[in-house]
N, C-alpha and C. Protein backbone atom coordinates (compact mmCIF):
# COMPACT_ATOMS: atom_id res chain seq x y z
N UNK A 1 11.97 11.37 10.46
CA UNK A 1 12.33 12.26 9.37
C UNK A 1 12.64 13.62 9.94
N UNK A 2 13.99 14.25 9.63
CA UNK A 2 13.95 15.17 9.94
C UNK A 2 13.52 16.57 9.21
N UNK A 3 12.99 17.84 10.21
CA UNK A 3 12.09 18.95 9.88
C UNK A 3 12.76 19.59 8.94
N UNK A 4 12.30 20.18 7.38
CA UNK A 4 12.43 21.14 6.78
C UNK A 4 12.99 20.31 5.65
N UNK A 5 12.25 19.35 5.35
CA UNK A 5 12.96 18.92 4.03
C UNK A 5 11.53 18.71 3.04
N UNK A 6 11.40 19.76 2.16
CA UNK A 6 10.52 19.85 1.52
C UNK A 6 9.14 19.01 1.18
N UNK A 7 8.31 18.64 1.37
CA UNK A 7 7.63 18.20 0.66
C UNK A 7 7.15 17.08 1.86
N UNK A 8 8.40 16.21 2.42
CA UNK A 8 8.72 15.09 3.78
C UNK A 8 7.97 15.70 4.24
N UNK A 9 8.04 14.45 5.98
CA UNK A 9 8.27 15.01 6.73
C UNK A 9 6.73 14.70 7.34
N UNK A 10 6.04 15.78 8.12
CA UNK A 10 4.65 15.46 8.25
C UNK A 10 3.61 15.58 6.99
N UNK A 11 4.19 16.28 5.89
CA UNK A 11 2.88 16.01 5.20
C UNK A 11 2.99 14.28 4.25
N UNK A 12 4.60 13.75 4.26
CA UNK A 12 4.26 12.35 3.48
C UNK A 12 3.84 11.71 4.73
N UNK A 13 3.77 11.82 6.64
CA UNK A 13 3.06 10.66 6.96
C UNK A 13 1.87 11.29 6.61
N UNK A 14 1.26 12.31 6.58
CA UNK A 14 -0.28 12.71 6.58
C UNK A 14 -0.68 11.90 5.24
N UNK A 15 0.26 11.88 4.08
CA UNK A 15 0.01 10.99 2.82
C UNK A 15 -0.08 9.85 2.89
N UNK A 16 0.75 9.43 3.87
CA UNK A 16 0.51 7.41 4.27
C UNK A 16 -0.74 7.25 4.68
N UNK A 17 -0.94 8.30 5.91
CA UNK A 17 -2.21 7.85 6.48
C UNK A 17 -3.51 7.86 5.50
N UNK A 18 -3.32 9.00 5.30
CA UNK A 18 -4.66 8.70 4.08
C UNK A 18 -4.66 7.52 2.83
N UNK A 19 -3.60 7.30 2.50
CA UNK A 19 -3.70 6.28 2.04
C UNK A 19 -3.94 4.81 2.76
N UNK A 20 -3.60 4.56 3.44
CA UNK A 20 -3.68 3.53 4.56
C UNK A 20 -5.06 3.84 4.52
N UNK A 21 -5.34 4.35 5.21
CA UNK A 21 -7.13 4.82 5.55
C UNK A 21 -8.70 4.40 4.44
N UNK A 22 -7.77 4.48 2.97
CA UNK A 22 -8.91 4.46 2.35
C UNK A 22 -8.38 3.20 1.62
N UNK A 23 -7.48 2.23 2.13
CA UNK A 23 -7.26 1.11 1.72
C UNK A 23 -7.82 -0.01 3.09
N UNK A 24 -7.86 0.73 4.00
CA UNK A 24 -8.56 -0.18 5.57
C UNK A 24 -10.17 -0.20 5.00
N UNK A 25 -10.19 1.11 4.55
CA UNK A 25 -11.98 1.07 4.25
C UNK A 25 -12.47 0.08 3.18
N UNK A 26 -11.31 0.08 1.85
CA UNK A 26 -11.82 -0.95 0.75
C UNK A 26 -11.52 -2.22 1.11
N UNK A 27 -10.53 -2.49 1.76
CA UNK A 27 -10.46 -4.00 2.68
C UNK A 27 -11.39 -4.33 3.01
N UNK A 28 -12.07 -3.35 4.27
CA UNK A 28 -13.28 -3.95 4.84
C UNK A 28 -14.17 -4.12 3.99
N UNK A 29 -14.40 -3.63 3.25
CA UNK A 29 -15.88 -3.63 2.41
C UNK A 29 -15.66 -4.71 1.21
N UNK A 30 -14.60 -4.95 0.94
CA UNK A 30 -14.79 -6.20 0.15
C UNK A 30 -14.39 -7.25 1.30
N UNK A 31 -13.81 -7.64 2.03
CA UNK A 31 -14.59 -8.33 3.46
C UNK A 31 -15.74 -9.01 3.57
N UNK A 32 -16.24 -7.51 3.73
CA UNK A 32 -17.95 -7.80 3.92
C UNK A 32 -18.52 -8.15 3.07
N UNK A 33 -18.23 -7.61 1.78
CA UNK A 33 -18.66 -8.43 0.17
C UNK A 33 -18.50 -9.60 0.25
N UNK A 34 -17.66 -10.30 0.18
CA UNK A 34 -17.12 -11.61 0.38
C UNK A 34 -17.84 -12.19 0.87
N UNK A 35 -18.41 -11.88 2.38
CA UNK A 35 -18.80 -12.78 3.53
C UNK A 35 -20.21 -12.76 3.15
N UNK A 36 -21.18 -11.91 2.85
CA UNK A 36 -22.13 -11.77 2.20
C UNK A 36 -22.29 -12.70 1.03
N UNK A 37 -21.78 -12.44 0.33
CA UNK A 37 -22.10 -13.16 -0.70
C UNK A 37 -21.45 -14.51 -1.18
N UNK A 38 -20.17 -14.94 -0.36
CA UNK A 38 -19.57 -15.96 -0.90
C UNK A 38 -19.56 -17.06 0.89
N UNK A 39 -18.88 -16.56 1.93
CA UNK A 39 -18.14 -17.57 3.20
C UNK A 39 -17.51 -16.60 3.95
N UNK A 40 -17.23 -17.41 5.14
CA UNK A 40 -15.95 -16.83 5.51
C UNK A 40 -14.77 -16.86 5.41
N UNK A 41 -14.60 -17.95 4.99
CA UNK A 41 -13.15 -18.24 4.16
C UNK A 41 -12.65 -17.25 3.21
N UNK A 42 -14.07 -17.16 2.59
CA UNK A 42 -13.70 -15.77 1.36
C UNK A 42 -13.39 -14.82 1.41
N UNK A 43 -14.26 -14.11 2.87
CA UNK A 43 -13.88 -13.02 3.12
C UNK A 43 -12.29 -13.04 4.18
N UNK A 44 -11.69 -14.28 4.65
CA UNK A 44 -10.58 -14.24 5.28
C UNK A 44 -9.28 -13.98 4.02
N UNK A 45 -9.80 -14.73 2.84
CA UNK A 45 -8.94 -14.38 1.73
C UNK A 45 -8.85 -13.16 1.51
N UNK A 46 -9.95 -12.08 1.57
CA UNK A 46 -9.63 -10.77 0.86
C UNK A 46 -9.36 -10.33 1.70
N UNK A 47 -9.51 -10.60 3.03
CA UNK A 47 -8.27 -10.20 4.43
C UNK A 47 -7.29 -9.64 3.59
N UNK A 48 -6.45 -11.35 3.82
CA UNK A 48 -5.28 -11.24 3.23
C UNK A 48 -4.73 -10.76 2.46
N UNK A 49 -5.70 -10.79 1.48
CA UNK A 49 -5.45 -9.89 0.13
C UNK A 49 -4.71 -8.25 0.36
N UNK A 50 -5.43 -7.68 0.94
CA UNK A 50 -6.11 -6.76 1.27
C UNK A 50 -4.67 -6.45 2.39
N UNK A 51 -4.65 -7.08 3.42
CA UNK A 51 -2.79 -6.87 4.02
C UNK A 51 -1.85 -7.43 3.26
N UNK A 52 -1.61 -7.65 2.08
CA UNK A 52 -0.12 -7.70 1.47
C UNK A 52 -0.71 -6.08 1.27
N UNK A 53 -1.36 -5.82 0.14
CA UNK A 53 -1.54 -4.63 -0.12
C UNK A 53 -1.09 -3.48 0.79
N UNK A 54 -1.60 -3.35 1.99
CA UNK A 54 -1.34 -2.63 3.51
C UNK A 54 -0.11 -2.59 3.09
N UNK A 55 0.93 -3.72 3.35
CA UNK A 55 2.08 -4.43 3.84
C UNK A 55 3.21 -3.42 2.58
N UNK A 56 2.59 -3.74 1.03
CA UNK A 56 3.56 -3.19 0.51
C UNK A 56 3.16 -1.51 0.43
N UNK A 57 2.30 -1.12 0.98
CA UNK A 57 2.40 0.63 0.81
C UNK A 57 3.02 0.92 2.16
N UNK A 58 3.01 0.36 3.31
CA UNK A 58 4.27 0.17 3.85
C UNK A 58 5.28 0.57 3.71
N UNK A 59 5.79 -0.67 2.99
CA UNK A 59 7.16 -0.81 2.44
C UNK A 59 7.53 0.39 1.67
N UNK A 60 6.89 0.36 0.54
CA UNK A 60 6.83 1.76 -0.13
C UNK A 60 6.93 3.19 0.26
N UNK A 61 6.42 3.00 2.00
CA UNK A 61 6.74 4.89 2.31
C UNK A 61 7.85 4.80 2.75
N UNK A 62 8.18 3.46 3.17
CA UNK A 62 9.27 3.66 3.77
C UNK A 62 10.91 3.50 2.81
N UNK A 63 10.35 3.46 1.76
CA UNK A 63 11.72 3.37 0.48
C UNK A 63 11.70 5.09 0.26
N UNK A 64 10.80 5.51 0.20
CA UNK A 64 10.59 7.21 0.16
C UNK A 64 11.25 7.93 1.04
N UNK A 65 11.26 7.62 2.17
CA UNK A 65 12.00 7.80 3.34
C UNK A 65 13.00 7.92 3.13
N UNK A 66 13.59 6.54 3.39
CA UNK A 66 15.22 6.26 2.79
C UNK A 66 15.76 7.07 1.54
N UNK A 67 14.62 7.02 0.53
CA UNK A 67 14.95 8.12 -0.83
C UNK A 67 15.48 9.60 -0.67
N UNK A 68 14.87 9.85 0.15
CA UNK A 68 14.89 11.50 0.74
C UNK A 68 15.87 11.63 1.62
N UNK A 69 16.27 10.84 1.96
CA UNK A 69 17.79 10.72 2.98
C UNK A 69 18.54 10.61 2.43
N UNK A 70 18.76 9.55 0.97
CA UNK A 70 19.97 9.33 0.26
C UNK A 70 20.33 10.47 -0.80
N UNK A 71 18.73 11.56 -1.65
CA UNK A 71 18.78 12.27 -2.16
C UNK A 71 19.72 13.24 -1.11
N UNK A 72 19.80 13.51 0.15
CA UNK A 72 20.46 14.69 0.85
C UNK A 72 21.90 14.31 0.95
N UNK A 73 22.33 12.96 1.21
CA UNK A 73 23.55 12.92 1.09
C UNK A 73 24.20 12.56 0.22
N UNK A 74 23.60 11.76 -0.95
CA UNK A 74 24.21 11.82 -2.36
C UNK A 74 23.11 11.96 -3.65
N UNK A 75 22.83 13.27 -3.89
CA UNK A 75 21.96 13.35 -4.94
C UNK A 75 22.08 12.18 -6.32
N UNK A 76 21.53 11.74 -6.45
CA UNK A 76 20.76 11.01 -7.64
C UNK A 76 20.80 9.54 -6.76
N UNK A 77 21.16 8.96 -5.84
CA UNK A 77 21.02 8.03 -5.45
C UNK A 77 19.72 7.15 -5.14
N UNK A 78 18.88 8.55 -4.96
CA UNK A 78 17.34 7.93 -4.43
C UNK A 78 17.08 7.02 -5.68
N UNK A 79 17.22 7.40 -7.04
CA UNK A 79 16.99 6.33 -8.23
C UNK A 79 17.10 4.71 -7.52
N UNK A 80 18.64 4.47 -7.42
CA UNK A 80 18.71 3.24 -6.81
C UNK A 80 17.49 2.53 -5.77
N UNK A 81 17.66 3.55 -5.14
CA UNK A 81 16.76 3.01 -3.51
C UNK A 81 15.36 3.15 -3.98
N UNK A 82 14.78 3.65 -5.06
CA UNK A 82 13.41 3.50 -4.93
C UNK A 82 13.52 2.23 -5.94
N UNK A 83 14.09 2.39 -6.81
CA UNK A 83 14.36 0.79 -7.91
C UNK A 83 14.32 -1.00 -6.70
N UNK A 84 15.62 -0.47 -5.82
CA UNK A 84 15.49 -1.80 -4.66
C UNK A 84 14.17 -1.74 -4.45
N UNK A 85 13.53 -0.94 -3.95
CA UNK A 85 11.89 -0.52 -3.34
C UNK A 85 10.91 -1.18 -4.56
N UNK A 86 10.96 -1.32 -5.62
CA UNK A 86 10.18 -1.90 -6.49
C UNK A 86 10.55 -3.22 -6.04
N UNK A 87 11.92 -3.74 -6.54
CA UNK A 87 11.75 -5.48 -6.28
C UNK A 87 11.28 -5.92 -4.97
N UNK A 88 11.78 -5.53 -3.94
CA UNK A 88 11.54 -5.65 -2.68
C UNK A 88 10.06 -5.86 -2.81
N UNK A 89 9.16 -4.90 -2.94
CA UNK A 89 7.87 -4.91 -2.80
C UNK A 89 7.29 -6.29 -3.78
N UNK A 90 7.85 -6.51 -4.83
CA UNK A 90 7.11 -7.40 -5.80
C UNK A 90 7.60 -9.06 -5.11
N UNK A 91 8.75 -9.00 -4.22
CA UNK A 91 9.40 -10.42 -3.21
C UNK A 91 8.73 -10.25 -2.57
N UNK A 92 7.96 -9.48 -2.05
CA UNK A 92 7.32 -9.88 -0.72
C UNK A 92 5.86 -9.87 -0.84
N UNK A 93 5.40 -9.29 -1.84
CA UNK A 93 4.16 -9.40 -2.68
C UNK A 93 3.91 -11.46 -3.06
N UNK A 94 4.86 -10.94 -3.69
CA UNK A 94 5.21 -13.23 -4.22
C UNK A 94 4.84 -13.68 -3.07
N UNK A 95 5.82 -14.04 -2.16
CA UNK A 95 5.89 -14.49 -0.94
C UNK A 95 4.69 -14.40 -0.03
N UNK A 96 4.10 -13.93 0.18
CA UNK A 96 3.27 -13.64 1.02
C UNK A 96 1.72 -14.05 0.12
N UNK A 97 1.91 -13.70 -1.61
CA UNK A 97 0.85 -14.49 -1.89
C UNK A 97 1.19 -16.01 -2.37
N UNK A 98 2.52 -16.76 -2.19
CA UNK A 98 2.73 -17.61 -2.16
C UNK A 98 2.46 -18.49 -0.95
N UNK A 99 2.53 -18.21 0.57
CA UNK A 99 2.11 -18.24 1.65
C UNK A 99 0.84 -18.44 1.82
N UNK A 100 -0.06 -17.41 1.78
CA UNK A 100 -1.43 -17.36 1.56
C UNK A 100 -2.13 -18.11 1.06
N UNK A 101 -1.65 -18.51 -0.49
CA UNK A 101 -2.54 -19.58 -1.59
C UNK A 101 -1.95 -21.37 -0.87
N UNK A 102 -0.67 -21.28 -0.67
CA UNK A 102 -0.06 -22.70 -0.86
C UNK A 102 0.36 -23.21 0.89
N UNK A 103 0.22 -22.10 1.13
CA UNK A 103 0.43 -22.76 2.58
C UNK A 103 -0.90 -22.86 3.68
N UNK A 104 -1.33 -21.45 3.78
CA UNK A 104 -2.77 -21.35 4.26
C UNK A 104 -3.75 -21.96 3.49
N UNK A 105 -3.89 -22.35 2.57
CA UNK A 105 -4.80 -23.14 1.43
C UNK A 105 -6.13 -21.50 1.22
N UNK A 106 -5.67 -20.44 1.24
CA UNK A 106 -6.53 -19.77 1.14
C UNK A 106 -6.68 -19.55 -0.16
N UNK A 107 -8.33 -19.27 -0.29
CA UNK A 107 -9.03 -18.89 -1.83
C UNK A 107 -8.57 -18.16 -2.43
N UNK A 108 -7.82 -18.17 -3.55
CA UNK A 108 -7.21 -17.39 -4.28
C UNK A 108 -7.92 -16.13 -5.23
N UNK A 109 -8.92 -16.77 -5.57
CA UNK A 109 -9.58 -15.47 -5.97
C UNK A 109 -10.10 -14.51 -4.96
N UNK A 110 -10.88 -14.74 -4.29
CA UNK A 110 -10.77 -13.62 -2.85
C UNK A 110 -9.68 -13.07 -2.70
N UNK A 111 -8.27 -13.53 -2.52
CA UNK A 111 -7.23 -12.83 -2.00
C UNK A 111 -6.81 -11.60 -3.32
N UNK A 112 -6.49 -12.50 -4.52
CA UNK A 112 -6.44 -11.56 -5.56
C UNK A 112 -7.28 -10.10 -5.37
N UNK A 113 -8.65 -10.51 -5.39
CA UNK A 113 -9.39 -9.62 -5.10
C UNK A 113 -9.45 -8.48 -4.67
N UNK A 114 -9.10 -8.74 -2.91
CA UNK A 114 -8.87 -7.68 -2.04
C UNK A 114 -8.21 -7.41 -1.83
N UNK A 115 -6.66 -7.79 -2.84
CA UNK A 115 -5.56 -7.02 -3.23
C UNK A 115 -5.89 -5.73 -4.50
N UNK A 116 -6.58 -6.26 -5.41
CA UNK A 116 -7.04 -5.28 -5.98
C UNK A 116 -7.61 -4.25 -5.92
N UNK A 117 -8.48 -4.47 -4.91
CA UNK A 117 -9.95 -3.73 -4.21
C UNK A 117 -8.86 -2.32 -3.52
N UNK A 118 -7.66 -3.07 -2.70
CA UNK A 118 -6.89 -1.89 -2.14
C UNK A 118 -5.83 -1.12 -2.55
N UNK A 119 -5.41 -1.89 -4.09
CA UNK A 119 -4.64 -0.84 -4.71
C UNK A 119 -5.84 0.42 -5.50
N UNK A 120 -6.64 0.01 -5.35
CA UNK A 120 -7.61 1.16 -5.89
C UNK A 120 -7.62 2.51 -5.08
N UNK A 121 -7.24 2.26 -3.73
CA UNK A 121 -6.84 3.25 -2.40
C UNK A 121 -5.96 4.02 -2.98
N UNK A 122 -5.22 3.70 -3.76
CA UNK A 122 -3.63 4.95 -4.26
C UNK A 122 -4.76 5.79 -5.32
N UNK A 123 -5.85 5.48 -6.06
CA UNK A 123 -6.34 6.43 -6.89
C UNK A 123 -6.95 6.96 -6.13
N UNK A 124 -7.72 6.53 -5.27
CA UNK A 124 -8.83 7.09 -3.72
C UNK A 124 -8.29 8.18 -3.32
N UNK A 125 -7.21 7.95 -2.58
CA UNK A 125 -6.13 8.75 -1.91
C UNK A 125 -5.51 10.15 -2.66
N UNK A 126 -5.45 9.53 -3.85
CA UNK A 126 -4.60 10.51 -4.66
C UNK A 126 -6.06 11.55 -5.26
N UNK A 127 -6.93 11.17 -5.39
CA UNK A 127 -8.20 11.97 -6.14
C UNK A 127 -8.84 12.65 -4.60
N UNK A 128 -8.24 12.45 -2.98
CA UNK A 128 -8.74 13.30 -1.97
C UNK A 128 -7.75 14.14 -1.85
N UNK A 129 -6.52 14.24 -2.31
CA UNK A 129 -5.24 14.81 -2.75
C UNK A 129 -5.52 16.38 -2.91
N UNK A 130 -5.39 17.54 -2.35
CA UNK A 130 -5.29 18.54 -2.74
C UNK A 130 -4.02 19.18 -2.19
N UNK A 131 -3.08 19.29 -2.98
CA UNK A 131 -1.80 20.43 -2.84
C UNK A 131 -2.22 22.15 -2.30
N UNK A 132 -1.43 22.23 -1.44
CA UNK A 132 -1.82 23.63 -0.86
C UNK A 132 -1.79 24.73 -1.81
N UNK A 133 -2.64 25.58 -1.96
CA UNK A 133 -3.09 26.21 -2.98
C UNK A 133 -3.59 26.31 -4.54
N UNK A 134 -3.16 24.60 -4.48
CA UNK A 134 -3.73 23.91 -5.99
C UNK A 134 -5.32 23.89 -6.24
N UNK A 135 -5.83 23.96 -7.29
CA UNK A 135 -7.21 23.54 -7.76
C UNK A 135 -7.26 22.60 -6.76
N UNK A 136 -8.83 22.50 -6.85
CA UNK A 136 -9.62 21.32 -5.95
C UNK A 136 -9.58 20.04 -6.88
N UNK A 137 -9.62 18.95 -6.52
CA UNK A 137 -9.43 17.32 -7.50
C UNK A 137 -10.97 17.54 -8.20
């Protein structure tokens, strides 16, 4: 990304990472939930779970990316590219929990699970969120 484009740049990777970060932490810990209380199988499901999740916030910074590039060379375009960025994410979301359940024979409720467990990371993330000079969360 190149320097001086508002908002980009190093502070959205500093935004990935923290998000990433507090979605590695709820992974693990429903993991360990899992394995505790159910197998290991279970907790290999909310693995999985748990990396589509990873997989599509991913995907997602990186449609932002592209957004902020297409906003500079043709304003209103980012609409499009974050719209592709929705389906994209929900095909490979399918896929990958289609994979998971029907091919790996993995436990489906575990995986559900610790897909859930890590979209909870975007409220995590977003409630450690403080804008420079904004109120505290």
């Amino acid at each position: 990304m190149r320097r001086g484009a508002p908002g980009l740049g190093e502070g959205l990777a500093r935004d990935v990472v923290r998000l990433a970060s507090a979605q590695a932490a709820l992974a693990i810990a429903s993991a360990v939930a899992f394995l505790v209380f159910r197998d290991a199988a279970a907790a290999g499901g909310a693995l999985a779970g748990s990396g589509i999740a990873l997989a599509l916030t991913a995907l997602h910074a990186r449609r932002v990316r592209l957004a902020a590039r297409a906003t500079r060379s043709r304003p209103g375009a980012e609409t499009l590219v974050l719209g592709i960025g929705v389906f994209e994410r929900f095909a490979v979301a399918a896929g990958l929990f289609a994979l998971g359940i029907g091919y790996w024979k993995l436990a489906p409720v575990p995986m559900i699970a610790g897909f859930a467990v890590c979209q909870v990371g975007w409220f995590l993330a977003g409630s450690l969120h403080r804008p420079a000079g904004g109120p505290p969360p």
